[in-house]
N, C-alpha and C. Protein backbone atom coordinates (compact mmCIF):
# COMPACT_ATOMS: atom_id res chain seq x y z
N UNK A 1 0.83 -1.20 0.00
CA UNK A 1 0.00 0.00 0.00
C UNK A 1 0.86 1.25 0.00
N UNK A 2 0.26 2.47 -0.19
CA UNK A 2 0.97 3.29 -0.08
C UNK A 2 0.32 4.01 1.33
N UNK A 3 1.87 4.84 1.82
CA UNK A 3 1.75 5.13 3.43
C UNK A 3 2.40 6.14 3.71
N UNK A 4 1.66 7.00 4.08
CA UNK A 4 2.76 8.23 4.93
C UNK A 4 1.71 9.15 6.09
N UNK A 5 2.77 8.96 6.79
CA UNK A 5 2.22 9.40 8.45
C UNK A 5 1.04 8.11 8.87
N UNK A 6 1.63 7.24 8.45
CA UNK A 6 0.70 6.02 9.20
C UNK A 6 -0.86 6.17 7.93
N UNK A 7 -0.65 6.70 7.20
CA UNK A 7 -2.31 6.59 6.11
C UNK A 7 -1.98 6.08 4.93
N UNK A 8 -3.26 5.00 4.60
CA UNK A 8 -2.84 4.47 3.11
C UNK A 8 -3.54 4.85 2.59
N UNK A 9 -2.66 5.79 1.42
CA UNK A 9 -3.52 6.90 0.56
C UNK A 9 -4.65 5.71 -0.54
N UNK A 10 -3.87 4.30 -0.83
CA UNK A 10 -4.67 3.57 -2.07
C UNK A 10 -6.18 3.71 -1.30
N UNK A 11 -6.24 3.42 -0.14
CA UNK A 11 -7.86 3.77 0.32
C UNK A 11 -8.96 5.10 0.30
N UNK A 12 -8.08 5.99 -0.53
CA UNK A 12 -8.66 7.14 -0.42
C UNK A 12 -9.97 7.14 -1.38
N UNK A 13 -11.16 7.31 -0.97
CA UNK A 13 -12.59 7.42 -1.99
C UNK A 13 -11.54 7.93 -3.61
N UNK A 14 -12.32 7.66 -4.36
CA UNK A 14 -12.35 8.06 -5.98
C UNK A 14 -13.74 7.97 -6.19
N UNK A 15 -14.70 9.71 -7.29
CA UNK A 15 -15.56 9.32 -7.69
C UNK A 15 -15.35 9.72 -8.98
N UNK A 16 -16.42 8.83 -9.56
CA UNK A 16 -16.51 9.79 -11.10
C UNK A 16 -16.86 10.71 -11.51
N UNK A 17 -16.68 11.38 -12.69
CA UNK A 17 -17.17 12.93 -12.21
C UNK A 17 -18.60 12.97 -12.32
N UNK A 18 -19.36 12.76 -12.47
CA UNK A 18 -20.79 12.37 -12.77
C UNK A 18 -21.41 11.88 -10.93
N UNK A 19 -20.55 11.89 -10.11
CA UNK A 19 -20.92 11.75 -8.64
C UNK A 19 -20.33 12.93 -8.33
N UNK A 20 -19.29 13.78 -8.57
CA UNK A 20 -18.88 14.87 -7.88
C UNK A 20 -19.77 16.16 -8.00
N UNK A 21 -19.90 16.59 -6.47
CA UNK A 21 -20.50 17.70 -6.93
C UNK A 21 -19.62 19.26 -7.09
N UNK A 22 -20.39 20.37 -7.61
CA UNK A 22 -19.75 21.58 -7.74
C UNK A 22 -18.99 22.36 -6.65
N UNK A 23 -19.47 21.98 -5.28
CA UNK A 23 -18.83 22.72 -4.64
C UNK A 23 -17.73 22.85 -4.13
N UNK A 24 -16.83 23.47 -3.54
CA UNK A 24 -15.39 23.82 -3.08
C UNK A 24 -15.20 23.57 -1.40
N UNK A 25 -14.28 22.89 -1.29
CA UNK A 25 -13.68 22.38 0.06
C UNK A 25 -12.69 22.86 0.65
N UNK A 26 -12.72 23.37 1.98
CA UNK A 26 -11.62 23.68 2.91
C UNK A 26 -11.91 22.57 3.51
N UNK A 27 -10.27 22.51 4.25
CA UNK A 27 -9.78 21.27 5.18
C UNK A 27 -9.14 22.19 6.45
N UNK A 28 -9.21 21.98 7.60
CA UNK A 28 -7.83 22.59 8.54
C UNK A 28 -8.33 23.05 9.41
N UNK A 29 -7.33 23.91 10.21
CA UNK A 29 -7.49 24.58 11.12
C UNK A 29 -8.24 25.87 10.84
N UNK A 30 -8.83 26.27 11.82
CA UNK A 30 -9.63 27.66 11.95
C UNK A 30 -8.93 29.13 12.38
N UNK A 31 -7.76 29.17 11.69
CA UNK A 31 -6.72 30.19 12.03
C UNK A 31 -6.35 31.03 10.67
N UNK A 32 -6.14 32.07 10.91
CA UNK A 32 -5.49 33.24 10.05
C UNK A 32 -4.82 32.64 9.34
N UNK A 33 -3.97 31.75 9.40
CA UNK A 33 -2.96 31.48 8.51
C UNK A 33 -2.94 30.40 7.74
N UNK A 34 -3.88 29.55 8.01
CA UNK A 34 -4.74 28.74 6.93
C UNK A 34 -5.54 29.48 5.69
N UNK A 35 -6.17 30.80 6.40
CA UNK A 35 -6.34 31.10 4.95
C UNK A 35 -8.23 30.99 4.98
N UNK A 36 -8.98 30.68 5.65
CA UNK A 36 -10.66 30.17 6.07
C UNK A 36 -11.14 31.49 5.19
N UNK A 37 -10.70 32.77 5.53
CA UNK A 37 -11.25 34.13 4.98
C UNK A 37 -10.73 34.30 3.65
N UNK A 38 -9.53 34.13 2.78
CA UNK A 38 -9.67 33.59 1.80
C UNK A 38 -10.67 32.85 0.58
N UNK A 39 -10.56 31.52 1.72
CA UNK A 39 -11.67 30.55 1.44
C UNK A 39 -12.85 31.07 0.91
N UNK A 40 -13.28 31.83 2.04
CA UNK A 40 -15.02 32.19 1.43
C UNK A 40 -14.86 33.25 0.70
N UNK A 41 -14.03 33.94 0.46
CA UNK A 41 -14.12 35.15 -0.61
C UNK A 41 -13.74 33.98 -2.14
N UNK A 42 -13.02 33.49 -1.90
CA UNK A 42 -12.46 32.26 -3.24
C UNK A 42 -14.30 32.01 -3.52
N UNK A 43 -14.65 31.06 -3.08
CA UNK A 43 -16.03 30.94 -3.15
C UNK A 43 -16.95 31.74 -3.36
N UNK A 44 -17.18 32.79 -2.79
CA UNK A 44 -17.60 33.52 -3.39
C UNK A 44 -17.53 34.16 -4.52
N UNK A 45 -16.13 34.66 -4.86
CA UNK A 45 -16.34 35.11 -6.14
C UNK A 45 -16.29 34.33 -7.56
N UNK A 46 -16.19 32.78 -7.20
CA UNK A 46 -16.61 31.70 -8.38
C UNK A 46 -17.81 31.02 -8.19
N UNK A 47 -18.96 32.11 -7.16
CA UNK A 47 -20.38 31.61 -7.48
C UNK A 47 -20.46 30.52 -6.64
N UNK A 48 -19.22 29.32 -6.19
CA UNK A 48 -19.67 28.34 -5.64
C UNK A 48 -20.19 28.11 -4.22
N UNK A 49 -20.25 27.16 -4.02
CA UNK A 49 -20.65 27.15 -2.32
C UNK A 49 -19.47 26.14 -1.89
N UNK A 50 -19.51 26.26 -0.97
CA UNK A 50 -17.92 26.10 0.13
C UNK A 50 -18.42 25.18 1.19
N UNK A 51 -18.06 24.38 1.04
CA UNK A 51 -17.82 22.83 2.63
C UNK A 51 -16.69 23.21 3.53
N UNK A 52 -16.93 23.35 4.84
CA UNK A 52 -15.83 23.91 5.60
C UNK A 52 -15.89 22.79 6.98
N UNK A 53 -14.84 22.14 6.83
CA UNK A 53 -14.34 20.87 7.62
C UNK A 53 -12.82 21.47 8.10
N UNK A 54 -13.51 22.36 9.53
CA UNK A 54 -12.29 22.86 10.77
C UNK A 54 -12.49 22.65 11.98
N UNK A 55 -11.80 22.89 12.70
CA UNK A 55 -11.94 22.64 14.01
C UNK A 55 -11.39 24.24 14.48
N UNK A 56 -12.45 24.59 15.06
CA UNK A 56 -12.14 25.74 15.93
C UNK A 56 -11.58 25.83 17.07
N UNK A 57 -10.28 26.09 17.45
CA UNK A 57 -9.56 25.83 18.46
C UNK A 57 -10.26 26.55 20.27
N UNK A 58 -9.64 25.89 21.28
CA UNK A 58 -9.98 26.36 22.39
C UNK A 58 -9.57 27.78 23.12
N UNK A 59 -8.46 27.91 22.14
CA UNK A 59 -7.95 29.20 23.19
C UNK A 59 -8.63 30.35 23.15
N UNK A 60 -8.57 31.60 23.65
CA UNK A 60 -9.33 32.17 24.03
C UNK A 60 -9.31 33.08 22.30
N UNK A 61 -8.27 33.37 21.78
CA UNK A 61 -8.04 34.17 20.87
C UNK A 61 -8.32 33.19 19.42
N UNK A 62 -8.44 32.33 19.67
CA UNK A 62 -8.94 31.13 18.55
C UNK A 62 -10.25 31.27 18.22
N UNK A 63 -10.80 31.19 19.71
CA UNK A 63 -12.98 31.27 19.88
C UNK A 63 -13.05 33.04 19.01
N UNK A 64 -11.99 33.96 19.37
CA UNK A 64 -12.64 35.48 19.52
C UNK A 64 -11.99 35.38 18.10
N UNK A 65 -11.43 35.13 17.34
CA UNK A 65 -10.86 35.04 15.98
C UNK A 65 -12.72 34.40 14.82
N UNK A 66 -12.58 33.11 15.45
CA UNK A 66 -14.09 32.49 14.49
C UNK A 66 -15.21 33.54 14.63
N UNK A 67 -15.39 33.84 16.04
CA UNK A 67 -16.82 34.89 15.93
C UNK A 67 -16.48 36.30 15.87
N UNK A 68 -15.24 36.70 15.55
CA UNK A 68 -15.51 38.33 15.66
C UNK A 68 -14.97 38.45 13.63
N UNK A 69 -14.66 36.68 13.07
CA UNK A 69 -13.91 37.17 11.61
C UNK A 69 -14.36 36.21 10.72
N UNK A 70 -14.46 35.37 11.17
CA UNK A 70 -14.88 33.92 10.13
C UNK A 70 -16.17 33.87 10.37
N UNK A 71 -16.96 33.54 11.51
CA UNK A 71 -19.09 33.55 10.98
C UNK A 71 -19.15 34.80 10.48
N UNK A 72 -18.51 35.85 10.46
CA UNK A 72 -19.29 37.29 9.97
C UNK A 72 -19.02 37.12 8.26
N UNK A 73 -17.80 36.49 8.14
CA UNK A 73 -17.44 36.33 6.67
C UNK A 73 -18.06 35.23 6.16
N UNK A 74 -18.74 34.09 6.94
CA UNK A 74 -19.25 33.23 6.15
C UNK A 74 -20.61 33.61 5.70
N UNK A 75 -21.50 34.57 6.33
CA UNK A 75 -22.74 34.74 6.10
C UNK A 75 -22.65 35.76 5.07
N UNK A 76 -21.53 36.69 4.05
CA UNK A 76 -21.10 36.81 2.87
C UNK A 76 -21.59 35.79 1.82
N UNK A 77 -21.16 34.50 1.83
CA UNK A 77 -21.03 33.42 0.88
C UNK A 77 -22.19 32.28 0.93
N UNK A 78 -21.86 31.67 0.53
CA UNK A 78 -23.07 30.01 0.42
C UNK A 78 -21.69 29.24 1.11
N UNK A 79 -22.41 28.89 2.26
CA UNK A 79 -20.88 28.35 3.34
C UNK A 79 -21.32 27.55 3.80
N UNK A 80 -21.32 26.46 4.24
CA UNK A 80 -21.77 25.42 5.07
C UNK A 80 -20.17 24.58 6.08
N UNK A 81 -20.73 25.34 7.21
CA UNK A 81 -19.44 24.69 8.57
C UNK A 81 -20.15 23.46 8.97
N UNK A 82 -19.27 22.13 8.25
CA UNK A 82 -19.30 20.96 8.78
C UNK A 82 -18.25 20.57 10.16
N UNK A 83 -17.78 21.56 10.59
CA UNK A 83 -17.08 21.07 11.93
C UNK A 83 -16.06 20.27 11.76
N UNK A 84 -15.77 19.44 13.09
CA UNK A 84 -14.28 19.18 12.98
C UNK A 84 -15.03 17.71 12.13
N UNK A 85 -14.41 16.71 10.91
CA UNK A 85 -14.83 15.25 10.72
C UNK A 85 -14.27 14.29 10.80
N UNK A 86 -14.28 13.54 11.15
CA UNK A 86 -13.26 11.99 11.15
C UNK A 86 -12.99 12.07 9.90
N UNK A 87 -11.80 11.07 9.65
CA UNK A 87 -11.13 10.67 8.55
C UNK A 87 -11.79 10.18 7.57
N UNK A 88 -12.24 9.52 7.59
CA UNK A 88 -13.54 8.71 6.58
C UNK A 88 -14.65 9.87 6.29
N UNK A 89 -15.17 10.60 7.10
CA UNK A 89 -16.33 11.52 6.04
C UNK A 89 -15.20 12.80 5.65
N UNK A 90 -13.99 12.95 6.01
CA UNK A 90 -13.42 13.75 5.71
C UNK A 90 -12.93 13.91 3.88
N UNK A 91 -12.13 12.43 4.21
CA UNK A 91 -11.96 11.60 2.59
C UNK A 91 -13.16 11.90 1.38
N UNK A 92 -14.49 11.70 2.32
CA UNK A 92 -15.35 11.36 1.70
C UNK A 92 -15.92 12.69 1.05
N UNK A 93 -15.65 14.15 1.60
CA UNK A 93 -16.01 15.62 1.50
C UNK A 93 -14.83 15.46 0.14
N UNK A 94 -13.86 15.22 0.66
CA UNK A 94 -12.42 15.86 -0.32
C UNK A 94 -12.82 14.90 -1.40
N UNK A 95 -13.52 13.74 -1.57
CA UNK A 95 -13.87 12.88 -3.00
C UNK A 95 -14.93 13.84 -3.92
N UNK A 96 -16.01 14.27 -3.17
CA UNK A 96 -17.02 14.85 -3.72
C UNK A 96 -16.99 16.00 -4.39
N UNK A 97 -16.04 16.90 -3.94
CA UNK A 97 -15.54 18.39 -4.14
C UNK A 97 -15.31 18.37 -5.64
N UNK A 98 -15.29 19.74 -6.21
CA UNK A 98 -14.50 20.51 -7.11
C UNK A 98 -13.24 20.46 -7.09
N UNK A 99 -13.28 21.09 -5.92
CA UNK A 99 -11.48 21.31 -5.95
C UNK A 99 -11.42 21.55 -4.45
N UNK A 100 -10.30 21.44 -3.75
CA UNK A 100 -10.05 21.55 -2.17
C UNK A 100 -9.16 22.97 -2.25
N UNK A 101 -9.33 24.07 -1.58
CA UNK A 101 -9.27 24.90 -1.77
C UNK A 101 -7.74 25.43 -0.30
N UNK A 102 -6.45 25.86 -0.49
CA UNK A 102 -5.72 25.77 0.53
C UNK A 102 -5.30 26.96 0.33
N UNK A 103 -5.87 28.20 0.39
CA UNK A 103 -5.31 29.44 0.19
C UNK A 103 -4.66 30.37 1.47
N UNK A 104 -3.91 29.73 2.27
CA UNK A 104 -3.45 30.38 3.23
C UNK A 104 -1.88 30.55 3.03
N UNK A 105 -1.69 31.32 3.95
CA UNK A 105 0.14 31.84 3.77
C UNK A 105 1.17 31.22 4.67
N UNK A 106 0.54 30.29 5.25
CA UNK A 106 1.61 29.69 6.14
C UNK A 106 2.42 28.79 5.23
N UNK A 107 3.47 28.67 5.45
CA UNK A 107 4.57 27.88 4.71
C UNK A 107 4.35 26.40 5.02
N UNK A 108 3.10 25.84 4.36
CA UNK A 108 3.11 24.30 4.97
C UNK A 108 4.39 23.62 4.65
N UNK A 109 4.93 22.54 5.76
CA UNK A 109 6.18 22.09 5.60
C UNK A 109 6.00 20.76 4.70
N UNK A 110 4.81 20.42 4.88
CA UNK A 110 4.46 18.96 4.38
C UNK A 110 3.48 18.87 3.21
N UNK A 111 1.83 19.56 3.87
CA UNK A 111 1.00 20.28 3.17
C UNK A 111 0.33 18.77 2.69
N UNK A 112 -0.18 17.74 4.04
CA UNK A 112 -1.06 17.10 3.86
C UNK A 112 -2.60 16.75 3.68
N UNK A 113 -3.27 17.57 3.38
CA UNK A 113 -4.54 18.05 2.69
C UNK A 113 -4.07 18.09 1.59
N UNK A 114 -3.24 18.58 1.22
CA UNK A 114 -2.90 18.67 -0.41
C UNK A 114 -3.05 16.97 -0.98
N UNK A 115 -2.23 16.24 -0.58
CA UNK A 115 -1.81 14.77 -0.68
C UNK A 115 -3.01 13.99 -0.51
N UNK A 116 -3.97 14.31 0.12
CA UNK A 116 -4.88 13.98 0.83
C UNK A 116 -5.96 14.02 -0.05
N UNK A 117 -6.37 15.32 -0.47
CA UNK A 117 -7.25 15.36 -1.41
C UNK A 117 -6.51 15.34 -3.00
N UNK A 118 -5.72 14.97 -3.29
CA UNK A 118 -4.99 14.30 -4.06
C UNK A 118 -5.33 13.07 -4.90
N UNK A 119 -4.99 12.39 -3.80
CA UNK A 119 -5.32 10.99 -3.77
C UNK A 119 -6.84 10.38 -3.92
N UNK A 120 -7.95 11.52 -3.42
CA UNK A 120 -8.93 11.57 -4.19
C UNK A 120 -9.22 11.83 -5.30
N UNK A 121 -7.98 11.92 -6.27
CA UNK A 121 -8.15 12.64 -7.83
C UNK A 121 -9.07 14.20 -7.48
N UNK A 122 -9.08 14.82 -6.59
CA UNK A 122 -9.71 15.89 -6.36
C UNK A 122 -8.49 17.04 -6.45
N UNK A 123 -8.49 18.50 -7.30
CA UNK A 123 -7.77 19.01 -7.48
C UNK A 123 -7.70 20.03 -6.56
N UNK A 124 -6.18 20.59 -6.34
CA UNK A 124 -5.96 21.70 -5.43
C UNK A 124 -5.94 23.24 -5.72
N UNK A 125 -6.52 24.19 -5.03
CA UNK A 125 -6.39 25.85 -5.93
C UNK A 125 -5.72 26.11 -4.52
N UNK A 126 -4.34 26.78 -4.08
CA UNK A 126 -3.85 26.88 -3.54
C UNK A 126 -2.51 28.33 -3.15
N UNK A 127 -2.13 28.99 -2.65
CA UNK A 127 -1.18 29.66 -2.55
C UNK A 127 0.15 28.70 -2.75
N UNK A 128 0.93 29.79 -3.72
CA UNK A 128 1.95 28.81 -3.56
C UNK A 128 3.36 28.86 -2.77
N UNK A 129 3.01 28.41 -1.60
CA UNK A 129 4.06 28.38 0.13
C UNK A 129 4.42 27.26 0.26
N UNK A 130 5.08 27.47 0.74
CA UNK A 130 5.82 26.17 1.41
C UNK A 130 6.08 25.04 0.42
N UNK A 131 5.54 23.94 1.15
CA UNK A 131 6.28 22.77 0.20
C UNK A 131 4.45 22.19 -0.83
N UNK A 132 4.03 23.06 -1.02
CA UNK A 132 2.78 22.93 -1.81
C UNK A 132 3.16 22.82 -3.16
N UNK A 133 4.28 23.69 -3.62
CA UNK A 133 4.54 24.00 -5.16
C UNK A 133 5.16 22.61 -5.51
N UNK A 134 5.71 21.77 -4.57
CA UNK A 134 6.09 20.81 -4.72
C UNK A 134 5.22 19.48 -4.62
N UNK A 135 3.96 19.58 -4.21
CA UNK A 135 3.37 18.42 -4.94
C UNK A 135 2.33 18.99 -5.03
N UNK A 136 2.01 19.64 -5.53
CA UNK A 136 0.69 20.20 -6.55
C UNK A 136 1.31 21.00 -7.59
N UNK A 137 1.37 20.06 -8.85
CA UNK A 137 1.82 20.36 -10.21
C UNK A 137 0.91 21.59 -11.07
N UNK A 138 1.31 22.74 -11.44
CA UNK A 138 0.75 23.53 -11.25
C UNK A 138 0.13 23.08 -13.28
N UNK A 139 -1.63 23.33 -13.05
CA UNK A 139 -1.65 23.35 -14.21
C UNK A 139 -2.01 21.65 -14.17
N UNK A 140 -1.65 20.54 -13.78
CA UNK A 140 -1.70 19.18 -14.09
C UNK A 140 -2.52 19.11 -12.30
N UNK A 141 -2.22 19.40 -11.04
CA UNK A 141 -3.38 18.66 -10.06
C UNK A 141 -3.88 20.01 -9.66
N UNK A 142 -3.78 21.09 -10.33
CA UNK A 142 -4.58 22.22 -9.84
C UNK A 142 -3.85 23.66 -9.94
N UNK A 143 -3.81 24.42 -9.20
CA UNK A 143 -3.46 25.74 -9.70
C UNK A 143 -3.03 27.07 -8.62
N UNK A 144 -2.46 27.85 -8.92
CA UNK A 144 -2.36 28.26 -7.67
C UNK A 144 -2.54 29.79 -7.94
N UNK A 145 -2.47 30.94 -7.05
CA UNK A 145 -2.77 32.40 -6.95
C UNK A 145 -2.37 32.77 -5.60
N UNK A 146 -2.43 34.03 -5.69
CA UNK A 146 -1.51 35.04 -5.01
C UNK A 146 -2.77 35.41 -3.97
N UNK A 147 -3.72 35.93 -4.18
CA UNK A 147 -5.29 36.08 -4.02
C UNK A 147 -6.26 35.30 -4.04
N UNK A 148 -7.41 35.30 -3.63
CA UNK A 148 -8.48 34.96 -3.79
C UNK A 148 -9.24 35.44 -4.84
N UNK A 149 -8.77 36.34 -5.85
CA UNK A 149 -9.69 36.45 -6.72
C UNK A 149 -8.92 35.70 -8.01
N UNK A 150 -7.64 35.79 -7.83
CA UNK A 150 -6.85 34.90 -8.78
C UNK A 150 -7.07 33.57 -8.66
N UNK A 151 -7.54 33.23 -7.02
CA UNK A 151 -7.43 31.79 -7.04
C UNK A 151 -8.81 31.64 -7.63
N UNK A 152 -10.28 32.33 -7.00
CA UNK A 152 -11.20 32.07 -7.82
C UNK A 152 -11.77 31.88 -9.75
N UNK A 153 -10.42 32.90 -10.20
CA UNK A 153 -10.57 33.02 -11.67
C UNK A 153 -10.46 31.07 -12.17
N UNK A 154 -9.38 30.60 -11.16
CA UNK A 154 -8.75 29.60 -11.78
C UNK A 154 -9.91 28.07 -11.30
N UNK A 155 -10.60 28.29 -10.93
CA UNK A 155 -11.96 27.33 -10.24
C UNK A 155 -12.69 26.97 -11.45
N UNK A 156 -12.56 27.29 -12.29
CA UNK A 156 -13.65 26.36 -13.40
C UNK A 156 -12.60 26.12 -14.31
N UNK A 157 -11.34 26.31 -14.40
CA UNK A 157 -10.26 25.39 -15.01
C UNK A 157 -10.10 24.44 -14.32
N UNK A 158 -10.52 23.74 -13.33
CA UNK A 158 -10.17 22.68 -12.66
C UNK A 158 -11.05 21.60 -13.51
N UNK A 159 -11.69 21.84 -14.56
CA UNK A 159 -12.55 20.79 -15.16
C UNK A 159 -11.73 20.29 -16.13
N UNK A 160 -11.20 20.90 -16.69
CA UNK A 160 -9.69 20.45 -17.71
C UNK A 160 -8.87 19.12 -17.10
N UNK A 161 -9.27 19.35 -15.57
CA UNK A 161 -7.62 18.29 -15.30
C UNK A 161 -8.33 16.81 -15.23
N UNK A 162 -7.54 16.33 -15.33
CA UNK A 162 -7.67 14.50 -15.67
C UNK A 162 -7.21 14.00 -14.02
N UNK A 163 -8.83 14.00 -13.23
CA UNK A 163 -9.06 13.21 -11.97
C UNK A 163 -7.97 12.02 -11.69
N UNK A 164 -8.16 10.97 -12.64
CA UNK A 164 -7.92 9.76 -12.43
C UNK A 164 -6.16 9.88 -12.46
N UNK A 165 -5.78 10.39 -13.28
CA UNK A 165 -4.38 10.89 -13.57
C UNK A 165 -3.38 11.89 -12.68
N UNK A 166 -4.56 12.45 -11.84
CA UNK A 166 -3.85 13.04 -10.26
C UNK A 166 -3.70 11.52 -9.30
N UNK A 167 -4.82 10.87 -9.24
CA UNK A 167 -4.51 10.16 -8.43
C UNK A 167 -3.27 9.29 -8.38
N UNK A 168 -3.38 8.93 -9.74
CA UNK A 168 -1.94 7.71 -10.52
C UNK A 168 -0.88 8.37 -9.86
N UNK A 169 -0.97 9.85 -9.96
CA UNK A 169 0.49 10.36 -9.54
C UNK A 169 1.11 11.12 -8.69
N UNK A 170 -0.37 11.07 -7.26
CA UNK A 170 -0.22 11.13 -5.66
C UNK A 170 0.13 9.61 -5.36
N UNK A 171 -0.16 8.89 -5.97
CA UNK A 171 0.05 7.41 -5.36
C UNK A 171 1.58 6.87 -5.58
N UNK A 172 1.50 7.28 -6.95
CA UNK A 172 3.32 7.39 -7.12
C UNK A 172 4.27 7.94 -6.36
N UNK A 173 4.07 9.26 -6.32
CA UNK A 173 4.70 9.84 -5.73
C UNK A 173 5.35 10.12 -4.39
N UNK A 174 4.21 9.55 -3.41
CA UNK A 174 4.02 9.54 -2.22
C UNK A 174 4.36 8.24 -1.70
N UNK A 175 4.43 7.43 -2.45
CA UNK A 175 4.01 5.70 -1.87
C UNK A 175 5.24 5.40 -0.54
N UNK A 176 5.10 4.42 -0.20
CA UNK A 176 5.91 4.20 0.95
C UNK A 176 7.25 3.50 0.26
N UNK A 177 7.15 2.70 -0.98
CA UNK A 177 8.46 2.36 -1.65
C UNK A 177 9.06 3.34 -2.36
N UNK A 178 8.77 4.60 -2.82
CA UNK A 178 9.44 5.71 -3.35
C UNK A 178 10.23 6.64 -2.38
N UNK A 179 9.34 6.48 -0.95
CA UNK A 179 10.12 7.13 0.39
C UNK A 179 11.66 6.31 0.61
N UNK A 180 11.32 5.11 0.94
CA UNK A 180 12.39 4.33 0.76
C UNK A 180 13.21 4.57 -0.23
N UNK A 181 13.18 4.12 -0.88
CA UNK A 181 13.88 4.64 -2.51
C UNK A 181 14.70 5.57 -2.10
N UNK A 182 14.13 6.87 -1.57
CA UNK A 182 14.67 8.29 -1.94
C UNK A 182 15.66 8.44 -0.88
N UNK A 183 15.06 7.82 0.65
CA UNK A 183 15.90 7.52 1.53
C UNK A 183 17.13 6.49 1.05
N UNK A 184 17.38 5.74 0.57
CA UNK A 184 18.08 4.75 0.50
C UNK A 184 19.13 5.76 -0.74
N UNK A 185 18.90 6.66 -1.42
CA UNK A 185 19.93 7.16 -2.12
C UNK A 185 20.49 8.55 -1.26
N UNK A 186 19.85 8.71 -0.73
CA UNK A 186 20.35 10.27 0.08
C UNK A 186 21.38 9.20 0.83
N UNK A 187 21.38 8.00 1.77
CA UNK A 187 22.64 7.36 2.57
C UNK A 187 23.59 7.25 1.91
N UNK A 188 23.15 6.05 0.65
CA UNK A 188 24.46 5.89 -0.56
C UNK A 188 25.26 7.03 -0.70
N UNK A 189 24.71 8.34 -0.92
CA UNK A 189 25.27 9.80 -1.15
C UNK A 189 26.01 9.73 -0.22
N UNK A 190 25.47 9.77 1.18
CA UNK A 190 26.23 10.61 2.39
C UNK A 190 27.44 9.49 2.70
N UNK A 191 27.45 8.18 2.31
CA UNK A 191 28.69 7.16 2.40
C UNK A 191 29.04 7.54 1.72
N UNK A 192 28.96 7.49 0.13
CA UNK A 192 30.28 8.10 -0.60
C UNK A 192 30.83 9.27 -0.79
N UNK A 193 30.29 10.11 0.18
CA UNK A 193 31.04 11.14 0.60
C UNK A 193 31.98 11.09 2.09
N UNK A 194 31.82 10.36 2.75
CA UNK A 194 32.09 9.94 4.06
C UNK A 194 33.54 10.10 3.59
């Protein structure tokens, strides 16, 4: 199977597009730097409606962040807050989607939502930070922008990309024998330099 951080992506839902519906998916945390306010302006200005699968944190400036910036901005858009979801209806949101939507500025180091809804053949519209540019092929699993109105322009080009053909090559890419692989030549390297 393929595996990283303990998940085997081959289990990830696949639908056809004829089961997917139109709307746009956030994944994550409920913080500034994910990007949530983004989100619903992205959505908004490509008409769609937005699935929002976060977890709103406990701290005090987390709670006063969602209600004094994010419900005021969701009642802007066609928004629906599905809360925090287990893994399985989570999969199952990121199968159904348009596109999974990751427009925040934090420098993801890993940027597993990306991989994640990936592996659903579901495409990514994304900022491009961190280690995102590196597995979301820009143009082939989705697209990226500076903005939310750039990222929204690029939301109905996501019908161009070939579902089944993201997945082939999150599964590749990611698999647990290619980790190996990659590990096993970075040592060879560092011995024959020894």
């Amino acid at each position: 199977g393929v595996v990283h951080n303990g998940l085997d992506l081959t289990g990830s839902p696949f639908l056809p597009a004829e089961d997917r519906g139109d709307e746009l998916c956030f994944v994550g945390r409920m913080v500034p730097e994910k990007g949530i306010v983004d989100a619903i302006e992205t959505a908004r200005l490509s008409g769609r409606r937005l699935l929002v699968a976060a977890k709103v944190g406990a701290q005090p400036a987390e709670v006063d962040y969602h209600e004094r910036v994010v419900e005021p901005a969701m009642r802007t858009a066609d928004v629906e807050y599905l809360g925090e979801l287990s893994s399985d209806d989570r999969d199952a949101l990121l199968a159904r989607s348009h596109a999974t939507l990751m427009p925040g500025d934090w420098p993801e180091p890993f940027g597993l939502v990306a991989i994640e809804s990936l592996a659903c053949g579901t495409p990514v519209i994304a900022r491009p930070v961190g280690a995102l540019p590196e597995i979301v092929r820009e143009g082939v699993d989705g697209w990226f922008g500076d903005d939310a109105a750039t990222l929204a322009a690029r939301v109905d080009d996501v019908a161009r990309l070939d579902r089944v053909a993201i997945r082939q090559s999150v599964l590749e890419r990611f698999s647990a024998s290619r980790m190996a692989d990659g590990y096993l030549r970075v040592y060879r390297q560092a011995l024959q330099g020894a």
